[in-house]
C-alpha atoms as a PDB file:
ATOM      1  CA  UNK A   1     117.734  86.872 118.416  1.00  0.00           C
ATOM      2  CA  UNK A   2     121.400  87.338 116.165  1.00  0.00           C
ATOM      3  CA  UNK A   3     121.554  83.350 115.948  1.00  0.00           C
ATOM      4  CA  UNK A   4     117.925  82.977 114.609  1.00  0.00           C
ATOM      5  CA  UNK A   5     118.950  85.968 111.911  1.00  0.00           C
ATOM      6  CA  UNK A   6     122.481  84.059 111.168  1.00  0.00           C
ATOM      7  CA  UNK A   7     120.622  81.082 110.825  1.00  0.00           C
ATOM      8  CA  UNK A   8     118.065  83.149 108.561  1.00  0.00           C
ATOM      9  CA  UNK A   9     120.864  84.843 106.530  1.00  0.00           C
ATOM     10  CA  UNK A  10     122.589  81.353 106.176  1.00  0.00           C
ATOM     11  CA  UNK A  11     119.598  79.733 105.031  1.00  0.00           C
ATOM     12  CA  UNK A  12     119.330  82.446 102.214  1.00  0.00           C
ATOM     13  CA  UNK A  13     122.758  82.531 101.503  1.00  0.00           C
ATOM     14  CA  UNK A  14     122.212  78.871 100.351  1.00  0.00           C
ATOM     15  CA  UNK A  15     119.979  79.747  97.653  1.00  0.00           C
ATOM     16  CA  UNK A  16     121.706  82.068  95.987  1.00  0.00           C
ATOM     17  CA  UNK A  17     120.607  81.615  92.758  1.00  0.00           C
ATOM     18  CA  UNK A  18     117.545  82.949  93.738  1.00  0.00           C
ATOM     19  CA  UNK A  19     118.406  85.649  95.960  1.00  0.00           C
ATOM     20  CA  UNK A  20     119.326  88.803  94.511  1.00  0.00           C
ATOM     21  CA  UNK A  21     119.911  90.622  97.482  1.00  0.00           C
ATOM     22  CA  UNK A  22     119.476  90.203 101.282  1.00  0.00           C
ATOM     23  CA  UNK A  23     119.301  93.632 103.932  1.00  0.00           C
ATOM     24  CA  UNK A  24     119.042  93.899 107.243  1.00  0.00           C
ATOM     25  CA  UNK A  25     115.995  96.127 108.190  1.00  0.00           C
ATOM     26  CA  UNK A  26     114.648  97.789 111.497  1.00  0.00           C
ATOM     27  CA  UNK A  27     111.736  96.605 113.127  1.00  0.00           C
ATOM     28  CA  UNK A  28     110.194 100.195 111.674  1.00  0.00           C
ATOM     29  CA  UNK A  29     110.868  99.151 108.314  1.00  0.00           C
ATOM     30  CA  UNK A  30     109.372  95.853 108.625  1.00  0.00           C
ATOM     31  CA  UNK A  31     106.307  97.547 110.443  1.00  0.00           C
ATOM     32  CA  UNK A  32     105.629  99.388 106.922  1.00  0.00           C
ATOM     33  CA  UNK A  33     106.278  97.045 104.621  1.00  0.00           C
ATOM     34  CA  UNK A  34     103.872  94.152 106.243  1.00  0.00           C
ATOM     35  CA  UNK A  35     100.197  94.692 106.412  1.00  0.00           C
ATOM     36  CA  UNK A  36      99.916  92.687 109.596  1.00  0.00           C
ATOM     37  CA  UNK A  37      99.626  94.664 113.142  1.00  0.00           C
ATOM     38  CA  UNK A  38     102.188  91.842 114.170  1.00  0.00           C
ATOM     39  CA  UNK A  39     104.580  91.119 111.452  1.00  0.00           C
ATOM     40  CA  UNK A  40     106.701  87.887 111.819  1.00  0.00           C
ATOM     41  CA  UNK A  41     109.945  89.951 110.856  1.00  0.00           C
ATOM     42  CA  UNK A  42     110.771  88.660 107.940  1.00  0.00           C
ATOM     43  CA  UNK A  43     109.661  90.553 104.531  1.00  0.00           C
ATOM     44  CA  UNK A  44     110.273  89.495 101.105  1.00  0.00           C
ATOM     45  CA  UNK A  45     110.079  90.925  97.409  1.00  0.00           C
ATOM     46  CA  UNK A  46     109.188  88.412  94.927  1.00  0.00           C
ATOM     47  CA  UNK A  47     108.322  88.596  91.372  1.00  0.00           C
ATOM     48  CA  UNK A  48     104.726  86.659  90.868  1.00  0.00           C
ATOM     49  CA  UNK A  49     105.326  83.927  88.309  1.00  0.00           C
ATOM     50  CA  UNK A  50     104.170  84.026  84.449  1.00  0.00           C
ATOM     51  CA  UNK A  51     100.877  82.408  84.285  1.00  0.00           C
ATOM     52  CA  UNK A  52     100.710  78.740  83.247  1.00  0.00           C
ATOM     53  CA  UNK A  53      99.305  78.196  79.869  1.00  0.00           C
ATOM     54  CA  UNK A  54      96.959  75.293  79.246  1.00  0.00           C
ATOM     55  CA  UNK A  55      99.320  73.073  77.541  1.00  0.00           C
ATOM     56  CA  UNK A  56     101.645  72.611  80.849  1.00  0.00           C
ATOM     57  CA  UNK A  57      98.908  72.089  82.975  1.00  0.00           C
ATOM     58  CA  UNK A  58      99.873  68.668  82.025  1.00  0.00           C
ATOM     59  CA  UNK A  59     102.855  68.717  84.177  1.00  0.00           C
ATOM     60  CA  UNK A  60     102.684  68.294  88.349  1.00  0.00           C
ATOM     61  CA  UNK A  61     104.196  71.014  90.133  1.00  0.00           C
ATOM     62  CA  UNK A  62     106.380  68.555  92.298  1.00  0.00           C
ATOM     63  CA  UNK A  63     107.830  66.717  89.876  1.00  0.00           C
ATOM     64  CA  UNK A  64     107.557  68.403  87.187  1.00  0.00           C
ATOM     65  CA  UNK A  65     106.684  65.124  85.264  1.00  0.00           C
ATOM     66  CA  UNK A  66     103.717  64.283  83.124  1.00  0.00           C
ATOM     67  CA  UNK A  67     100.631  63.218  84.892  1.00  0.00           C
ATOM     68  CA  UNK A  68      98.797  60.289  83.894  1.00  0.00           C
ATOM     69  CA  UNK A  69      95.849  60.799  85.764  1.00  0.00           C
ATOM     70  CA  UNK A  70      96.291  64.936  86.304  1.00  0.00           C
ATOM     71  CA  UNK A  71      94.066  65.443  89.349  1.00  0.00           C
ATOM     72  CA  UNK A  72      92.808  70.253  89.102  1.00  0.00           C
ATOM     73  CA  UNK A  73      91.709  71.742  91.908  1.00  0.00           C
ATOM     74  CA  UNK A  74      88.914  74.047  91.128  1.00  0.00           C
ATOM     75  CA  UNK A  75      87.930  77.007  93.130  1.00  0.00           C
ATOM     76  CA  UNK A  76      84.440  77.612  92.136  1.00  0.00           C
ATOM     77  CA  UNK A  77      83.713  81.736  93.948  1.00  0.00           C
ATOM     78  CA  UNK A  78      85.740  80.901  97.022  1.00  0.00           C
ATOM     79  CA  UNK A  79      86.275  84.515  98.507  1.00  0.00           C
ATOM     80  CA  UNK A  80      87.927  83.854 102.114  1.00  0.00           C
ATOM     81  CA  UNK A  81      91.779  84.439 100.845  1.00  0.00           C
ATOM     82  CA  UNK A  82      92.748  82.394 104.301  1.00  0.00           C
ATOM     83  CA  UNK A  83      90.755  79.239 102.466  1.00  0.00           C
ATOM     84  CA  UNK A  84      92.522  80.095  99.318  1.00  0.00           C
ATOM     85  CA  UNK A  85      95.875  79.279 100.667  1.00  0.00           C
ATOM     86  CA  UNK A  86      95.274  76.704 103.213  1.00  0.00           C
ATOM     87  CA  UNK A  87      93.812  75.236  99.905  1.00  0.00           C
ATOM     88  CA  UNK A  88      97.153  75.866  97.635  1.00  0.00           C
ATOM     89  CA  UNK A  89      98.765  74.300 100.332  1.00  0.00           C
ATOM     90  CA  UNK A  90      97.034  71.209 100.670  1.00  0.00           C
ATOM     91  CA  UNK A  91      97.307  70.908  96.670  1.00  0.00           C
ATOM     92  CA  UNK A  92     101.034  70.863  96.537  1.00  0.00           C
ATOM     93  CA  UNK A  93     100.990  68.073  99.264  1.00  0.00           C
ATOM     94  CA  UNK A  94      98.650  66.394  97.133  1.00  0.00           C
ATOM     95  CA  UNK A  95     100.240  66.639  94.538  1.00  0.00           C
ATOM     96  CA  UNK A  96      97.306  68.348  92.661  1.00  0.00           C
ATOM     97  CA  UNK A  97      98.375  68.950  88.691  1.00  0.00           C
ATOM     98  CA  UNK A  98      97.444  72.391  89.115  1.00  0.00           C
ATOM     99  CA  UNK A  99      94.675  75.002  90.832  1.00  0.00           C
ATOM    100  CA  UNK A 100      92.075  76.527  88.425  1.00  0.00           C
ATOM    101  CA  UNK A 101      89.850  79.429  89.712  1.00  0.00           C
ATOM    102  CA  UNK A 102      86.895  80.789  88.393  1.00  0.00           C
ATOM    103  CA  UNK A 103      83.871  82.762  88.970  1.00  0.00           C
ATOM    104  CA  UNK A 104      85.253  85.518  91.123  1.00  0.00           C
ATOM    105  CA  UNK A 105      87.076  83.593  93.311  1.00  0.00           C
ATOM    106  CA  UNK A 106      89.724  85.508  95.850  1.00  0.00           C
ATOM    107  CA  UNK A 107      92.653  86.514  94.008  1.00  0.00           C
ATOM    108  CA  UNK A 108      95.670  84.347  95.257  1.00  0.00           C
ATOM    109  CA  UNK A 109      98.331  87.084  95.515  1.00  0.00           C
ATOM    110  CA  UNK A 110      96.358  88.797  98.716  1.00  0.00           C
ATOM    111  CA  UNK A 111      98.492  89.146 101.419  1.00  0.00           C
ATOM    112  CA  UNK A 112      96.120  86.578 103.708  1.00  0.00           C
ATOM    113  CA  UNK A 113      96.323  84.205 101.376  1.00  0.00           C
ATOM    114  CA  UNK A 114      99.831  84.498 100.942  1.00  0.00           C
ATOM    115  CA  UNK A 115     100.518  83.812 104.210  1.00  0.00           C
ATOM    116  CA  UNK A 116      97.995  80.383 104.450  1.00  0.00           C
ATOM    117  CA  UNK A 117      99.658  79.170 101.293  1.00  0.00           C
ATOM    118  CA  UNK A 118     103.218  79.100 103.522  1.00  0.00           C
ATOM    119  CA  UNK A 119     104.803  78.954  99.825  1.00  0.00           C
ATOM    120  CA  UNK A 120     102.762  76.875  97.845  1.00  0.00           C
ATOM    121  CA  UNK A 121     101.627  79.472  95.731  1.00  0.00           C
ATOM    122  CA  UNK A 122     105.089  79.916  94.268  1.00  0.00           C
ATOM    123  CA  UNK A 123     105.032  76.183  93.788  1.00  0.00           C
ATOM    124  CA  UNK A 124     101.958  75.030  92.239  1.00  0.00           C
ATOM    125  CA  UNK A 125     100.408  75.840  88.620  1.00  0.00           C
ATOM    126  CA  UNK A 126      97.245  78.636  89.421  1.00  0.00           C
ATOM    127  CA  UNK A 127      95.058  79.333  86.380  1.00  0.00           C
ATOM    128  CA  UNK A 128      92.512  82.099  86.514  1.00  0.00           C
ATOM    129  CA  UNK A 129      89.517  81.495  84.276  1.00  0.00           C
ATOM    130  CA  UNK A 130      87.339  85.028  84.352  1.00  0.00           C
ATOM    131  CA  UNK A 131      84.555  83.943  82.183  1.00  0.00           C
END
């Protein structure tokens, strides 16, 4: 639909600061950049951000002010990637100081749980803890 990709393309436009470039692709481009069978037609390239060190775990991801009472998340082994985001995402709403995984849980850049996160990854402090 060209008003849904105007709207898109306005949208993006918008943030421009954090764009560095917007194309137009085919639906056969699309089709091999997603791993989906049904891709929603809309790919992005994003760089994954630097990981948090302990000393700004401090801060909430919202506000970016200093918690009183920080409040982790710890994902304790969790392997279902679709849990892993639905999980990110309920943190940011939460307000949750920051995620912490450990003990082999799913990695939080798969593609599944990408998608579940809906953009909370990018917006919450994640700590790995491999030990």
């Amino acid at each position: 639909n060209n008003e849904e990709v105007k709207y898109l393309i306005q949208l993006l436009q918008e943030q421009q600061e954090n764009v560095d470039r917007i194309s137009l692709i085919s639906d056969d481009v699309i089709k091999a950049c997603a791993d989906t069978v049904t891709p929603q037609g809309v790919v992005a390239v994003v760089d994954i951000p630097p990981i948090y060190s302990p000393s700004s775990l401090t801060a909430t991801a919202t506000t970016g002010s200093t918690a009183p009472n920080p409040l982790y998340l710890v994902l304790d082994g969790l392997s279902d990637p679709g849990n892993v985001g639905t999980l990110l995402r309920s943190s940011l709403a939460v307000s949750v100081t920051a995620v912490l995984l450990v003990h082999n849980s799913c990695d939080v850049w798969n593609p599944k749980a990408i998608r579940s996160a809906m953009g909370a990854t990018f917006r919450i402090p994640i700590r790995r803890f491999d030990t």
